[in-house]
Protein backbone atom coordinates (compact mmCIF):
# COMPACT_ATOMS: atom_id res chain seq x y z
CA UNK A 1 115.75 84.19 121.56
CA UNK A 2 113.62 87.11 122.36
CA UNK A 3 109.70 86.64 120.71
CA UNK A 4 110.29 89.08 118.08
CA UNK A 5 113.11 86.47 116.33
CA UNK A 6 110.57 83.04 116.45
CA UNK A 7 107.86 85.39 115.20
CA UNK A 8 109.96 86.30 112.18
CA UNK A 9 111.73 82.52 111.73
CA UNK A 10 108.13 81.46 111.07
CA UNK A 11 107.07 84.11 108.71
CA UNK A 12 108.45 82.33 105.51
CA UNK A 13 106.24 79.67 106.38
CA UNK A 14 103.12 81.63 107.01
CA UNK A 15 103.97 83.75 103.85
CA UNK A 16 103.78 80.04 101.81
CA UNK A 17 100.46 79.39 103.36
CA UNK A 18 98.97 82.98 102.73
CA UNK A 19 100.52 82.43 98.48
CA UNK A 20 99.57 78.94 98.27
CA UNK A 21 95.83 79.45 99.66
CA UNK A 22 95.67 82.42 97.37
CA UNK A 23 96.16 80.54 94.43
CA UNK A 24 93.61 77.38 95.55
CA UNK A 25 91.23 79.38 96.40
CA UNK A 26 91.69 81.52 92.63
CA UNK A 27 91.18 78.31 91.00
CA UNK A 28 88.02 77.83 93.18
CA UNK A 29 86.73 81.34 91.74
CA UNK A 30 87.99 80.35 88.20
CA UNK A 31 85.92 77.14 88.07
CA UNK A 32 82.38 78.50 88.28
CA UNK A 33 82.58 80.94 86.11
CA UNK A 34 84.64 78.27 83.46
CA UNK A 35 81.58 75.86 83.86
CA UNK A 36 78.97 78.83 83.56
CA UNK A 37 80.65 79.95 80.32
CA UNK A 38 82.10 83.22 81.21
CA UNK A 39 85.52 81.84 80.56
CA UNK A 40 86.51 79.50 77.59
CA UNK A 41 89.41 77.06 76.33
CA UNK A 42 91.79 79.50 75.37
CA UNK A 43 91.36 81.59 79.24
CA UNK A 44 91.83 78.07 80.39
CA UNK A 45 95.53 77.40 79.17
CA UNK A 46 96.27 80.90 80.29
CA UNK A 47 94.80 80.29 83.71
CA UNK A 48 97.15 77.37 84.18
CA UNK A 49 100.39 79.14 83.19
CA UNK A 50 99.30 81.76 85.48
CA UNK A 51 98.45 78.77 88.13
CA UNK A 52 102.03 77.51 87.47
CA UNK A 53 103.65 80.04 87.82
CA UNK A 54 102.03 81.26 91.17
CA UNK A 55 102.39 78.27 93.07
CA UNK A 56 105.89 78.55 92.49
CA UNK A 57 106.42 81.75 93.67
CA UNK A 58 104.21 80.57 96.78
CA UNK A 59 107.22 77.87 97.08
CA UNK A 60 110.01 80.57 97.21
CA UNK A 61 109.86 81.94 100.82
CA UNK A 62 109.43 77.78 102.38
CA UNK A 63 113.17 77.99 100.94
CA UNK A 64 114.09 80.24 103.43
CA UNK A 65 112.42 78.44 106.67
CA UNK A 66 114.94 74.88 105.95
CA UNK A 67 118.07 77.40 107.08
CA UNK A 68 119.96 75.18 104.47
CA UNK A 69 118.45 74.35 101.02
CA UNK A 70 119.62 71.05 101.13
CA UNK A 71 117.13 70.01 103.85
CA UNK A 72 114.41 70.22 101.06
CA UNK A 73 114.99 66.40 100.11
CA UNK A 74 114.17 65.62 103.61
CA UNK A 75 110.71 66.45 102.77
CA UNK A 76 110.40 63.28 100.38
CA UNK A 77 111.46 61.21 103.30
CA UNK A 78 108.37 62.10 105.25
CA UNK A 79 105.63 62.18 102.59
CA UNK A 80 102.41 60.57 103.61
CA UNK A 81 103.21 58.73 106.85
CA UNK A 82 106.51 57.80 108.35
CA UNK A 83 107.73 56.01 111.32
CA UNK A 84 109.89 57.95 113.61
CA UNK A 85 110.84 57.19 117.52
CA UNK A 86 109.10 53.90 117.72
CA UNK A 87 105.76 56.23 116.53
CA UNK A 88 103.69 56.31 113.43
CA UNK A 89 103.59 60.57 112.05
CA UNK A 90 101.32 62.02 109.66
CA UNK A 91 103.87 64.92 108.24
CA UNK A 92 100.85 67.52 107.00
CA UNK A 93 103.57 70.54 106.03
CA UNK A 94 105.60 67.44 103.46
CA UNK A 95 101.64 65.95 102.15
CA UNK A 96 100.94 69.98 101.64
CA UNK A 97 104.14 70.37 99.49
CA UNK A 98 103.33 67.41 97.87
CA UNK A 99 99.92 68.50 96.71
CA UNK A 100 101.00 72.20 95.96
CA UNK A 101 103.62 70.46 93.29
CA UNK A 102 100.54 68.60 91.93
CA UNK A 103 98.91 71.91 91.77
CA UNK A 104 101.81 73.16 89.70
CA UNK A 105 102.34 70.40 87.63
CA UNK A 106 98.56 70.00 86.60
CA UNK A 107 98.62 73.99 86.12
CA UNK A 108 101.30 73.77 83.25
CA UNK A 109 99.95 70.50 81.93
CA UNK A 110 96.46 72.34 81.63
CA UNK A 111 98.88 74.83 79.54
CA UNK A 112 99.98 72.07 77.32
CA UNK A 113 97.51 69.89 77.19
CA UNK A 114 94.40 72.37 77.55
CA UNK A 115 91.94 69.48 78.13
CA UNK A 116 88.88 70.02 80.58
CA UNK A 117 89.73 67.12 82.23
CA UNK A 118 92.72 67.83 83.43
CA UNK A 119 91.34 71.16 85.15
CA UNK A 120 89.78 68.90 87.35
């Protein structure tokens, strides 16, 4: 495997990083100026439609790093800790997967639900 071929098996991860980030660190740009007033309710269920339907396009190109989509379920094996080779592992990609799906989820209940407390 010469360097150019790991360099581009790794780029669907690193292109779900770059999307994912991008869409955190929107909400961290949306909050201020929701809390200062700039932005009210109704911007607010927009914003989360937007924010749901960003982090899932962030998901689409981790698809393409499992070389078979049916190694996605092994992710909810090895949420949060898990014990593997007589060791204890942290698995930080799975907990980061996790949270981004929180991040979705909360961004189309904010849609739904359009309560402040939930954009929290």
């Amino acid at each position: 495997m010469t360097s150019f071929n790991h360099i581009f098996s790794e780029m669907p991860l690193v292109l779900f990083t770059i999307l994912a980030q991008a869409v955190i660190g929107l909400s961290f740009v949306y909050t201020p100026a929701f809390l200062n007033g700039y932005k009210n309710f109704t911007h607010l269920k927009y914003f989360g439609l937007f924010l749901g339907i960003a982090m899932i396009i962030a998901f689409i190109p981790s698809f393409f790093h499992l070389n078979d989509i049916k190694h996605i379920f092994n992710v909810i094996n090895r949420i949060g800790f898990f014990y593997a080779n007589n060791q204890w592992y942290i698995g930080w990609m799975n907990n980061e997967i996790l949270f981004s799906s929180l991040v979705c989820i909360f961004g189309f209940l904010l849609y739904y639900k359009n309560k402040k407390w939930i954009f929290f």
